[in-house]
PDB file of N, CA and C in Angstrom:
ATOM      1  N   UNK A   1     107.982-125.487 -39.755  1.00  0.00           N
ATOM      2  CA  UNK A   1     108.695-126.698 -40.074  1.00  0.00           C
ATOM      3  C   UNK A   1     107.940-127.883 -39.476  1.00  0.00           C
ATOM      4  N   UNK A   2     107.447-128.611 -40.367  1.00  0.00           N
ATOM      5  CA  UNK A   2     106.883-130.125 -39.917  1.00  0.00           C
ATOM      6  C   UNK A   2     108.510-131.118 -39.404  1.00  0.00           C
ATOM      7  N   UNK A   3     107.912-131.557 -38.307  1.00  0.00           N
ATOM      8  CA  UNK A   3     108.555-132.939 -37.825  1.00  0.00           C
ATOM      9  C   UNK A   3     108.230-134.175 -38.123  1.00  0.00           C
ATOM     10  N   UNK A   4     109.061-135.074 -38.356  1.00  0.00           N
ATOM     11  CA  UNK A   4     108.358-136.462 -38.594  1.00  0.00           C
ATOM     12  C   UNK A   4     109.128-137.259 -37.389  1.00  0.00           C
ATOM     13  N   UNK A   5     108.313-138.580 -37.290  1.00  0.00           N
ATOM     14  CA  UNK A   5     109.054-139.240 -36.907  1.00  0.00           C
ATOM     15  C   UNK A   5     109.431-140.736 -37.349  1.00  0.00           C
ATOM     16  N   UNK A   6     110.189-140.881 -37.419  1.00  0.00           N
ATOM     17  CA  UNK A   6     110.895-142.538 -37.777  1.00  0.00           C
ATOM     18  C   UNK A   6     110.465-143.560 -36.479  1.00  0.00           C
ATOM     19  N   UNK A   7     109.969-144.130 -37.261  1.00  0.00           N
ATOM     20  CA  UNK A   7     109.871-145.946 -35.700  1.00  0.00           C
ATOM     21  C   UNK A   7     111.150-146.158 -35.915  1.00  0.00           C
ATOM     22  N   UNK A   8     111.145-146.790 -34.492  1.00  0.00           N
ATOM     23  CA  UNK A   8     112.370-147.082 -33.844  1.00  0.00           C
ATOM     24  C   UNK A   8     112.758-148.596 -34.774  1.00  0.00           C
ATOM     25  N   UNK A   9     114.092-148.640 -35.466  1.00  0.00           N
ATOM     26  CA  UNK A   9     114.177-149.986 -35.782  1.00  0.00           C
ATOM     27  C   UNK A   9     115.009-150.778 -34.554  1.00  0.00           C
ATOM     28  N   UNK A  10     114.731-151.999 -34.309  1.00  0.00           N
ATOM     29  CA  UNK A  10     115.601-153.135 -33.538  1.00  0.00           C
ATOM     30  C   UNK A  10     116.712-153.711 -34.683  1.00  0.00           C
ATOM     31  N   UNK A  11     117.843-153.833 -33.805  1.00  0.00           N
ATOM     32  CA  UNK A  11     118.766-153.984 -34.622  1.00  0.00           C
ATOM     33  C   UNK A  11     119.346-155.860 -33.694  1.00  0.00           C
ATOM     34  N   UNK A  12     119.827-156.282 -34.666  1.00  0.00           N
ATOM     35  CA  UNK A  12     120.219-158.093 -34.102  1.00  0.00           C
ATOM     36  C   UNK A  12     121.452-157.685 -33.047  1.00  0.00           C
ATOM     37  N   UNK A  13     121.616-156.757 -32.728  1.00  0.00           N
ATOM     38  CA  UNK A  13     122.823-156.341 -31.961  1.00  0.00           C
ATOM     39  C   UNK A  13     122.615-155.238 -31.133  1.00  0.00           C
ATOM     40  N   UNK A  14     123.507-155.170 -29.522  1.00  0.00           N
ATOM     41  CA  UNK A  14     123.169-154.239 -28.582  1.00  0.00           C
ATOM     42  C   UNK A  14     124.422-153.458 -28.292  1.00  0.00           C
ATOM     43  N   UNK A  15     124.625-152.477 -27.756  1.00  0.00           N
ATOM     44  CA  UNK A  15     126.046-152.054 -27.400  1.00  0.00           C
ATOM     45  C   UNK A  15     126.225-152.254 -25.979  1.00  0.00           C
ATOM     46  N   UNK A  16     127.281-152.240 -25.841  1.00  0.00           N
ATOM     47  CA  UNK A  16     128.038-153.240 -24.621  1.00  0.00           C
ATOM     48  C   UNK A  16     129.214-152.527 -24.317  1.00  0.00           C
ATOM     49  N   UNK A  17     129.493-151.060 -22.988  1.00  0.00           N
ATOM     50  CA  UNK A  17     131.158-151.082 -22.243  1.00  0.00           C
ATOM     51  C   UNK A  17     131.552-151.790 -22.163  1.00  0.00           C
ATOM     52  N   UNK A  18     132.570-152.226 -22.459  1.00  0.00           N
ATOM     53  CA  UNK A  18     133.543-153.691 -21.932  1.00  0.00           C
ATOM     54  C   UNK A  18     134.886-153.439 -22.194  1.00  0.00           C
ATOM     55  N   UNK A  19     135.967-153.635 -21.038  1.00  0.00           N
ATOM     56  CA  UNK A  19     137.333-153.106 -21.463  1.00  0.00           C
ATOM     57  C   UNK A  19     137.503-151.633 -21.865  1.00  0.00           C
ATOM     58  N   UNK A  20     136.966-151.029 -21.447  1.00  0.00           N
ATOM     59  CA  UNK A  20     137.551-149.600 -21.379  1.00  0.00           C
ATOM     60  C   UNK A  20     137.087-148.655 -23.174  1.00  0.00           C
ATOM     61  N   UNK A  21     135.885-150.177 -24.143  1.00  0.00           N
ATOM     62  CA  UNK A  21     135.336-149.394 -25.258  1.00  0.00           C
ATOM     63  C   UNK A  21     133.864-150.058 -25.256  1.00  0.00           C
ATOM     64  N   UNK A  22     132.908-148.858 -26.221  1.00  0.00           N
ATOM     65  CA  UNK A  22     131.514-149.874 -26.165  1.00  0.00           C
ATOM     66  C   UNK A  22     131.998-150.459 -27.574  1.00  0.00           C
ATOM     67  N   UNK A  23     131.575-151.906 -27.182  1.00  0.00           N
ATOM     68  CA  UNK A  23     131.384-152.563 -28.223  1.00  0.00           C
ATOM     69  C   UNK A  23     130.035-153.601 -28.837  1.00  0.00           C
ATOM     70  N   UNK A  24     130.063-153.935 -29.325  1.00  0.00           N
ATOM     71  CA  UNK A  24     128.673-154.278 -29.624  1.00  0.00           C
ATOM     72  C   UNK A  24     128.263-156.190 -29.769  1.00  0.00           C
ATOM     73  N   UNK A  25     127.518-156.218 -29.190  1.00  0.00           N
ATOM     74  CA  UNK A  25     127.385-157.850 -29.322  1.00  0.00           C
ATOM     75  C   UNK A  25     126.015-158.098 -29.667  1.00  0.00           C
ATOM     76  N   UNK A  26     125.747-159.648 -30.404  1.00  0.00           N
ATOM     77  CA  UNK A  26     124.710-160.459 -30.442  1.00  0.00           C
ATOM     78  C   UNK A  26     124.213-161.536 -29.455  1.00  0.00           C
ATOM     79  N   UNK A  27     124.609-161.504 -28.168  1.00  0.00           N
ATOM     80  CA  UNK A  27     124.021-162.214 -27.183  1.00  0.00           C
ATOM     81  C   UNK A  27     123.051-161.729 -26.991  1.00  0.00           C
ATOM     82  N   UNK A  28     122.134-162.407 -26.550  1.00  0.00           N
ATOM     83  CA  UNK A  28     121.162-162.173 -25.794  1.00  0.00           C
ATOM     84  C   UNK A  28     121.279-161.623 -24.294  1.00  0.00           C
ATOM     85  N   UNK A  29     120.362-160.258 -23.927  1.00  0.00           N
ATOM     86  CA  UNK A  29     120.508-159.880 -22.718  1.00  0.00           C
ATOM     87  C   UNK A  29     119.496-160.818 -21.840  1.00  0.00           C
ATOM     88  N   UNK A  30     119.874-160.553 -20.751  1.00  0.00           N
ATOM     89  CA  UNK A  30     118.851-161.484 -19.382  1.00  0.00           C
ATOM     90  C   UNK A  30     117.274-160.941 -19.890  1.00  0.00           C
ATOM     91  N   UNK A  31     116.512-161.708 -19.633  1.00  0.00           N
ATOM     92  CA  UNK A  31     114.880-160.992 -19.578  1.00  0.00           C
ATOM     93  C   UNK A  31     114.881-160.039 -18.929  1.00  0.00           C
ATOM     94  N   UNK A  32     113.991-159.219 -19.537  1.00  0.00           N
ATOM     95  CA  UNK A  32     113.397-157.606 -19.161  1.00  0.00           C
ATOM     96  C   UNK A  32     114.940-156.383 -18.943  1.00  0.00           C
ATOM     97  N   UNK A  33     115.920-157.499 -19.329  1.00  0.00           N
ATOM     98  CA  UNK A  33     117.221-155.753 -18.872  1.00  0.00           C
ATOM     99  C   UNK A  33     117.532-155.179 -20.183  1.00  0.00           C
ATOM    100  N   UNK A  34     117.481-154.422 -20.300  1.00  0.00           N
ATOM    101  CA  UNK A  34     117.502-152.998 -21.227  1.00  0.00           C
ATOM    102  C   UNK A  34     119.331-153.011 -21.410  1.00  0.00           C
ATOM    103  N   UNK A  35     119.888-153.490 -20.894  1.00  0.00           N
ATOM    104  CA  UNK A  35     121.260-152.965 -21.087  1.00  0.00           C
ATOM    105  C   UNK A  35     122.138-154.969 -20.438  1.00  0.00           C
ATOM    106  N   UNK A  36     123.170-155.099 -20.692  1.00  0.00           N
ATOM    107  CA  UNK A  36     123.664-156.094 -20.084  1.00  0.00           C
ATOM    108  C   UNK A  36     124.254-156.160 -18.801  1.00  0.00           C
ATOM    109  N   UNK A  37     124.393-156.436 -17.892  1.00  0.00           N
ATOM    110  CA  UNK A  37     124.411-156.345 -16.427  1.00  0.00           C
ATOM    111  C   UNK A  37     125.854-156.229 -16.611  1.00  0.00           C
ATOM    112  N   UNK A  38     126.408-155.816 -15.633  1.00  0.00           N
ATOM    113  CA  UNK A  38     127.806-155.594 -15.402  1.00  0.00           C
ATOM    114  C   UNK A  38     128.558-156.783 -14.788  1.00  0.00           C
ATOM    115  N   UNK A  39     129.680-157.375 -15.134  1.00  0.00           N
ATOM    116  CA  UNK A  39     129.546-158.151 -14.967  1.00  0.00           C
ATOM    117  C   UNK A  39     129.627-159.629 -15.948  1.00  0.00           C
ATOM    118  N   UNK A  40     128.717-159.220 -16.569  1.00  0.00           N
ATOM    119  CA  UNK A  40     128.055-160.657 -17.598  1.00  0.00           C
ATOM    120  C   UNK A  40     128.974-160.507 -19.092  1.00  0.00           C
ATOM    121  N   UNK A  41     129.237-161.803 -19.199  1.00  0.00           N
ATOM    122  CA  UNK A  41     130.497-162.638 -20.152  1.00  0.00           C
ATOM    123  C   UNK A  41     129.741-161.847 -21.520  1.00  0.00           C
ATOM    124  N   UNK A  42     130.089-161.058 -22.265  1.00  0.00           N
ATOM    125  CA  UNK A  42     129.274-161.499 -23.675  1.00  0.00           C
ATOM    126  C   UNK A  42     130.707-161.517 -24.655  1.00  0.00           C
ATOM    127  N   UNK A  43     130.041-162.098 -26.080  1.00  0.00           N
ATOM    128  CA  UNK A  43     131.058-162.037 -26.942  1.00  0.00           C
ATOM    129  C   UNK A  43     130.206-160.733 -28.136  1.00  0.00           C
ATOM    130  N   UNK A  44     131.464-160.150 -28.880  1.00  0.00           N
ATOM    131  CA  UNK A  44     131.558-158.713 -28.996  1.00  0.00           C
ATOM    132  C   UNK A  44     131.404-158.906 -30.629  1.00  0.00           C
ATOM    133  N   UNK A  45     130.967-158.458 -31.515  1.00  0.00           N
ATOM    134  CA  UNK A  45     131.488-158.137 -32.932  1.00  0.00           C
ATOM    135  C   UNK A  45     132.882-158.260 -33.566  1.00  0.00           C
ATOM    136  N   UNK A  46     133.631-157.452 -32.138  1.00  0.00           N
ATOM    137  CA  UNK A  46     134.904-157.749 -32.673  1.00  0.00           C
ATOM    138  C   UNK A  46     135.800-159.031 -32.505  1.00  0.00           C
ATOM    139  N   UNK A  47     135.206-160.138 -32.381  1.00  0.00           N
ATOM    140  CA  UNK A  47     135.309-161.378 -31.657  1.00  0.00           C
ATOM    141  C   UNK A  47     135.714-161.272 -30.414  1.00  0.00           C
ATOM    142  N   UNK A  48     135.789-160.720 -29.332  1.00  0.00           N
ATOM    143  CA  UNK A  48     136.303-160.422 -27.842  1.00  0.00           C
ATOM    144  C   UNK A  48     134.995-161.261 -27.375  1.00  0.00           C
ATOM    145  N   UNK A  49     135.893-161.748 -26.174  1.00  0.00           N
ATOM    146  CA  UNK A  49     135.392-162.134 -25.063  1.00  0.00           C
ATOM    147  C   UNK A  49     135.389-161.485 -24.026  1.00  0.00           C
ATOM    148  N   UNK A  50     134.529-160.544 -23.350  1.00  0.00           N
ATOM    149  CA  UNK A  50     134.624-159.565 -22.329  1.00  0.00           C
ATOM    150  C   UNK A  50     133.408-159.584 -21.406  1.00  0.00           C
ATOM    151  N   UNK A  51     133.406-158.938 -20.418  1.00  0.00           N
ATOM    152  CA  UNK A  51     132.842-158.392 -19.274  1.00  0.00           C
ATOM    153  C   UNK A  51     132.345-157.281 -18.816  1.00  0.00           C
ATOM    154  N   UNK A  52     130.738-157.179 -19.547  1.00  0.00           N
ATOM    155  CA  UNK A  52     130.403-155.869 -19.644  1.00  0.00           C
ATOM    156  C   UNK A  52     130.564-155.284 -18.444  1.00  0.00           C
ATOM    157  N   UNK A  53     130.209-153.642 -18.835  1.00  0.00           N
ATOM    158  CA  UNK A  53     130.682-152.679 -17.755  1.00  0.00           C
ATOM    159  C   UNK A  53     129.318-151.813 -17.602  1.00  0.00           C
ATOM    160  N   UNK A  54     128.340-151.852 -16.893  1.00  0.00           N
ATOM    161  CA  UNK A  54     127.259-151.278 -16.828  1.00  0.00           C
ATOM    162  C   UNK A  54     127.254-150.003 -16.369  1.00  0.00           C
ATOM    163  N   UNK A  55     128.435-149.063 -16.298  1.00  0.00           N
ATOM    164  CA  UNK A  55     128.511-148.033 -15.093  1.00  0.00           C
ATOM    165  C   UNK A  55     128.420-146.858 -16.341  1.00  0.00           C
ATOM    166  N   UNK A  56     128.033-145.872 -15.620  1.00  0.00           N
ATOM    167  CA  UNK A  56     127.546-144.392 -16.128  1.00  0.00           C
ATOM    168  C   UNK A  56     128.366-143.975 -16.690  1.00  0.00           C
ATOM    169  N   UNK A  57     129.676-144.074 -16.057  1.00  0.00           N
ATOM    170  CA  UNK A  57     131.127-143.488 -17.417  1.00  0.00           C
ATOM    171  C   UNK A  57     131.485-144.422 -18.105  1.00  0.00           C
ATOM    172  N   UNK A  58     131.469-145.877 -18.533  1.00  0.00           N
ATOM    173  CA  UNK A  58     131.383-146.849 -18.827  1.00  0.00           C
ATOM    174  C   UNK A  58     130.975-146.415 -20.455  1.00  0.00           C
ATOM    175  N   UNK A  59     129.304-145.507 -20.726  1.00  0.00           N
ATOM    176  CA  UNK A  59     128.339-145.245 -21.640  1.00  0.00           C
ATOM    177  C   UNK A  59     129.340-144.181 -22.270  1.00  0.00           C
ATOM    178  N   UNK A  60     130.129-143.453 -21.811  1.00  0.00           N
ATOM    179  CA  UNK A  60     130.968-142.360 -22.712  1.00  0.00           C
ATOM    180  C   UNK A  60     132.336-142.311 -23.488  1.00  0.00           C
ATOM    181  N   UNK A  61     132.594-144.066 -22.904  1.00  0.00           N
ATOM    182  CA  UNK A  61     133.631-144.555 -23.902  1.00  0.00           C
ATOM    183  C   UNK A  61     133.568-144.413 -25.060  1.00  0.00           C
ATOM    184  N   UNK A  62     134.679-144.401 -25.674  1.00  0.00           N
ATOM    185  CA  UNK A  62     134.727-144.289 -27.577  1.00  0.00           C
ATOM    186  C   UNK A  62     134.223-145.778 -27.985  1.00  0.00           C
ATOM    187  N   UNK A  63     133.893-145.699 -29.241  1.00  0.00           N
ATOM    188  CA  UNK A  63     133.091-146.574 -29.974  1.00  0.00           C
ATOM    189  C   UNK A  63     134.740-147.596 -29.849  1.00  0.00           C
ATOM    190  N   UNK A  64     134.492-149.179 -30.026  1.00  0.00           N
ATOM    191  CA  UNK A  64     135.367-150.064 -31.008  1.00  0.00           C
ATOM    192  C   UNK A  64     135.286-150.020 -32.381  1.00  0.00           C
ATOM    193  N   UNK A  65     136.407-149.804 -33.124  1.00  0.00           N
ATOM    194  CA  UNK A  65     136.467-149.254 -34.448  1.00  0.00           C
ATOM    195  C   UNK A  65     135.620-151.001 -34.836  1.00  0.00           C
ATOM    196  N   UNK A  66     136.108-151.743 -34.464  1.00  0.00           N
ATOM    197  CA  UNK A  66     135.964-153.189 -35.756  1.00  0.00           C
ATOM    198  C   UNK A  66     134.676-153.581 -35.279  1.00  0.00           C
ATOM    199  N   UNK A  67     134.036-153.303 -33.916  1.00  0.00           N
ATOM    200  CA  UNK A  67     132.509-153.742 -33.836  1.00  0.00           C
ATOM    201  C   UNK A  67     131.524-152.593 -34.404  1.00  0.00           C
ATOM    202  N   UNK A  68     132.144-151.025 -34.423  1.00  0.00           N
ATOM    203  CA  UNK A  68     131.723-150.246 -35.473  1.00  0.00           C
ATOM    204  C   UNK A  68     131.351-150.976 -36.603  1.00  0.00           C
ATOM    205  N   UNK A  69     132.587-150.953 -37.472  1.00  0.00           N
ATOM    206  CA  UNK A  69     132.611-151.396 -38.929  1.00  0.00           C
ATOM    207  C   UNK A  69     131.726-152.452 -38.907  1.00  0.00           C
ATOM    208  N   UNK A  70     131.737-153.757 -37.979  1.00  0.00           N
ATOM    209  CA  UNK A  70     131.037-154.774 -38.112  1.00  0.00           C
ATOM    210  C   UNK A  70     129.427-154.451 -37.917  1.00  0.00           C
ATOM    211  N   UNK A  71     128.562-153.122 -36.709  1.00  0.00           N
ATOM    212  CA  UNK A  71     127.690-153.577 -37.268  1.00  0.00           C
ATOM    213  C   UNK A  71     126.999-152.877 -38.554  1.00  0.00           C
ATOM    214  N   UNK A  72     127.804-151.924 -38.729  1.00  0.00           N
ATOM    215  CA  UNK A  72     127.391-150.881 -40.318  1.00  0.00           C
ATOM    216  C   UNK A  72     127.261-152.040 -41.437  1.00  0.00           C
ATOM    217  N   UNK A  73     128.381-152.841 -41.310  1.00  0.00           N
ATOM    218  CA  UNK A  73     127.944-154.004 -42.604  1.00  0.00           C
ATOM    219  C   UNK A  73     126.525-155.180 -42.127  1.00  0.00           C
ATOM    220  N   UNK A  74     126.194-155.093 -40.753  1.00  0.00           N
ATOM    221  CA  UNK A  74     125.293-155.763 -40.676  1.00  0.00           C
ATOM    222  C   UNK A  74     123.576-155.184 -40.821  1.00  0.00           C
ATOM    223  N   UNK A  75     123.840-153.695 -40.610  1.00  0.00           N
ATOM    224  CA  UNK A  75     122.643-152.560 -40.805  1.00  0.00           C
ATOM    225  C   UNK A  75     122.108-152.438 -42.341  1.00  0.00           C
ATOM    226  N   UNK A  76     123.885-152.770 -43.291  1.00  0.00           N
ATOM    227  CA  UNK A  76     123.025-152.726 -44.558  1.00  0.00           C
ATOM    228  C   UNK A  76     122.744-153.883 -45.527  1.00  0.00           C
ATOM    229  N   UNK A  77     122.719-155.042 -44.579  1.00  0.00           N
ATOM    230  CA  UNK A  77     122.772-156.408 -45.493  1.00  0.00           C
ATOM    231  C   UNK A  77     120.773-156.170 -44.681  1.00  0.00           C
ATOM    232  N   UNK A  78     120.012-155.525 -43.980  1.00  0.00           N
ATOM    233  CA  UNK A  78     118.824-155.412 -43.713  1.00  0.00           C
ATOM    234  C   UNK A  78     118.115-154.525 -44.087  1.00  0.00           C
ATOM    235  N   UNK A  79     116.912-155.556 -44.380  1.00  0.00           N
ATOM    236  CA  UNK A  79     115.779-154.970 -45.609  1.00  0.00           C
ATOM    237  C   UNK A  79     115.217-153.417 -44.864  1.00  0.00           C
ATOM    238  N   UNK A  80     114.782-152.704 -45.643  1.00  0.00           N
ATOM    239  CA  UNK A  80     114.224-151.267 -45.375  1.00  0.00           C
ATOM    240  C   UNK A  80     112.880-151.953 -45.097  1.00  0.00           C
ATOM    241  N   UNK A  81     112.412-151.273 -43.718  1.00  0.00           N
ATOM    242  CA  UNK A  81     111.000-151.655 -43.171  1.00  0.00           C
ATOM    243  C   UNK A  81     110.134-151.118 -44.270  1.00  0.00           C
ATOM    244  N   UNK A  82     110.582-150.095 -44.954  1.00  0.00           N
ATOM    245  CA  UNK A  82     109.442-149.519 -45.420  1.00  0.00           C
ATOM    246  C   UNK A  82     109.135-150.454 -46.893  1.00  0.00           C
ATOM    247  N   UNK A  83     110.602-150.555 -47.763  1.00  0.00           N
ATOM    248  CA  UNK A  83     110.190-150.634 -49.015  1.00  0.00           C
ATOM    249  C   UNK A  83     110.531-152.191 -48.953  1.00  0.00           C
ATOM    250  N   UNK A  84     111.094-153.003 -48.321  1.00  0.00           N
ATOM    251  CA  UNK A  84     111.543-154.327 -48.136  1.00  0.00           C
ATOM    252  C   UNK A  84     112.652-154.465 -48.697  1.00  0.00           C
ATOM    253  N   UNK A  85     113.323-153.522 -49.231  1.00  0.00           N
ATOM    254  CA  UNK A  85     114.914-153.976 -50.039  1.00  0.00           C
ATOM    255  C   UNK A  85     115.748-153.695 -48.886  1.00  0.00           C
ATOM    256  N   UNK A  86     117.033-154.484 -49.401  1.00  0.00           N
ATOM    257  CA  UNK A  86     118.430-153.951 -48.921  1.00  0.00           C
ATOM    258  C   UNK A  86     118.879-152.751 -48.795  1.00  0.00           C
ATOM    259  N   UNK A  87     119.538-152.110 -48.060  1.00  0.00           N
ATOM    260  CA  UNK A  87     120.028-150.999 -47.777  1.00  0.00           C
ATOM    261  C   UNK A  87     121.397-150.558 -49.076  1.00  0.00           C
TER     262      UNK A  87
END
Protein backbone atom coordinates (compact mmCIF):
# COMPACT_ATOMS: atom_id res chain seq x y z
CA UNK A 1 0.00 0.00 0.00
CA UNK A 2 1.43 3.42 -1.13
CA UNK A 3 0.96 6.44 1.27
CA UNK A 4 0.52 9.87 0.20
CA UNK A 5 0.67 12.80 1.75
CA UNK A 6 -1.54 15.99 1.70
CA UNK A 7 0.24 19.60 2.60
CA UNK A 8 -0.97 20.92 5.39
CA UNK A 9 -3.68 23.61 4.45
CA UNK A 10 -3.88 26.98 6.82
CA UNK A 11 -7.19 27.71 7.51
CA UNK A 12 -8.37 31.85 8.35
CA UNK A 13 -9.36 30.33 11.69
CA UNK A 14 -7.76 28.59 14.91
CA UNK A 15 -9.46 26.54 17.62
CA UNK A 16 -9.75 28.02 20.92
CA UNK A 17 -11.03 26.12 24.77
CA UNK A 18 -13.03 28.75 26.06
CA UNK A 19 -15.97 28.21 28.51
CA UNK A 20 -15.91 24.73 29.01
CA UNK A 21 -16.06 24.12 24.58
CA UNK A 22 -13.33 24.51 21.75
CA UNK A 23 -14.45 26.97 19.71
CA UNK A 24 -12.98 28.52 16.94
CA UNK A 25 -11.93 32.11 16.20
CA UNK A 26 -10.39 34.59 13.60
CA UNK A 27 -8.19 36.67 15.83
CA UNK A 28 -5.03 36.78 15.50
CA UNK A 29 -2.73 34.82 17.95
CA UNK A 30 0.35 36.76 19.74
CA UNK A 31 3.64 36.25 17.52
CA UNK A 32 5.30 32.93 17.39
CA UNK A 33 2.31 31.12 19.82
CA UNK A 34 0.99 28.13 18.23
CA UNK A 35 -2.12 28.11 20.34
CA UNK A 36 -3.81 31.33 22.18
CA UNK A 37 -2.53 31.96 25.64
CA UNK A 38 -4.83 31.32 28.36
CA UNK A 39 -6.22 33.91 29.43
CA UNK A 40 -6.48 36.13 26.19
CA UNK A 41 -10.01 37.83 25.15
CA UNK A 42 -10.76 36.33 21.64
CA UNK A 43 -14.02 36.52 19.78
CA UNK A 44 -15.34 33.00 18.60
CA UNK A 45 -17.32 32.02 15.29
CA UNK A 46 -20.06 31.66 17.36
CA UNK A 47 -20.07 35.37 18.10
CA UNK A 48 -18.86 34.82 21.94
CA UNK A 49 -16.72 36.81 23.65
CA UNK A 50 -14.48 34.55 25.77
CA UNK A 51 -11.30 33.70 27.51
CA UNK A 52 -9.28 31.15 26.13
CA UNK A 53 -8.35 28.18 28.16
CA UNK A 54 -4.88 26.88 27.26
CA UNK A 55 -4.85 23.83 29.67
CA UNK A 56 -4.37 20.11 28.61
CA UNK A 57 -8.04 19.07 29.50
CA UNK A 58 -9.19 22.27 28.15
CA UNK A 59 -7.99 20.38 24.30
CA UNK A 60 -10.63 17.40 25.05
CA UNK A 61 -13.64 19.45 25.26
CA UNK A 62 -16.49 18.80 22.76
CA UNK A 63 -16.49 20.83 19.67
CA UNK A 64 -19.15 24.19 19.69
CA UNK A 65 -21.85 23.02 17.44
CA UNK A 66 -22.33 26.80 15.72
CA UNK A 67 -18.42 27.55 15.46
CA UNK A 68 -18.42 23.90 13.98
CA UNK A 69 -21.06 24.68 11.43
CA UNK A 70 -19.48 28.13 10.98
CA UNK A 71 -16.13 27.03 10.03
CA UNK A 72 -17.33 24.03 7.54
CA UNK A 73 -19.18 26.89 5.63
CA UNK A 74 -16.01 28.84 5.69
CA UNK A 75 -13.65 25.64 4.47
CA UNK A 76 -15.96 25.42 1.49
CA UNK A 77 -16.44 28.98 0.24
CA UNK A 78 -12.10 28.18 -0.26
CA UNK A 79 -10.49 27.54 -3.43
CA UNK A 80 -8.84 23.88 -3.73
CA UNK A 81 -4.97 24.50 -3.61
CA UNK A 82 -4.71 22.14 -6.14
CA UNK A 83 -7.30 22.87 -8.88
CA UNK A 84 -8.19 26.63 -7.75
CA UNK A 85 -12.03 26.08 -7.54
CA UNK A 86 -14.43 26.18 -4.73
CA UNK A 87 -15.02 23.36 -2.66
Amino acid sequence: MKLTWKRATMYPFHWVPAAGLRHASTDRRPDGALAYPTGTFVSTLCRQALFADNSEIAWLWSTCGDCDAEAHRIVRQLPDPATGRIC
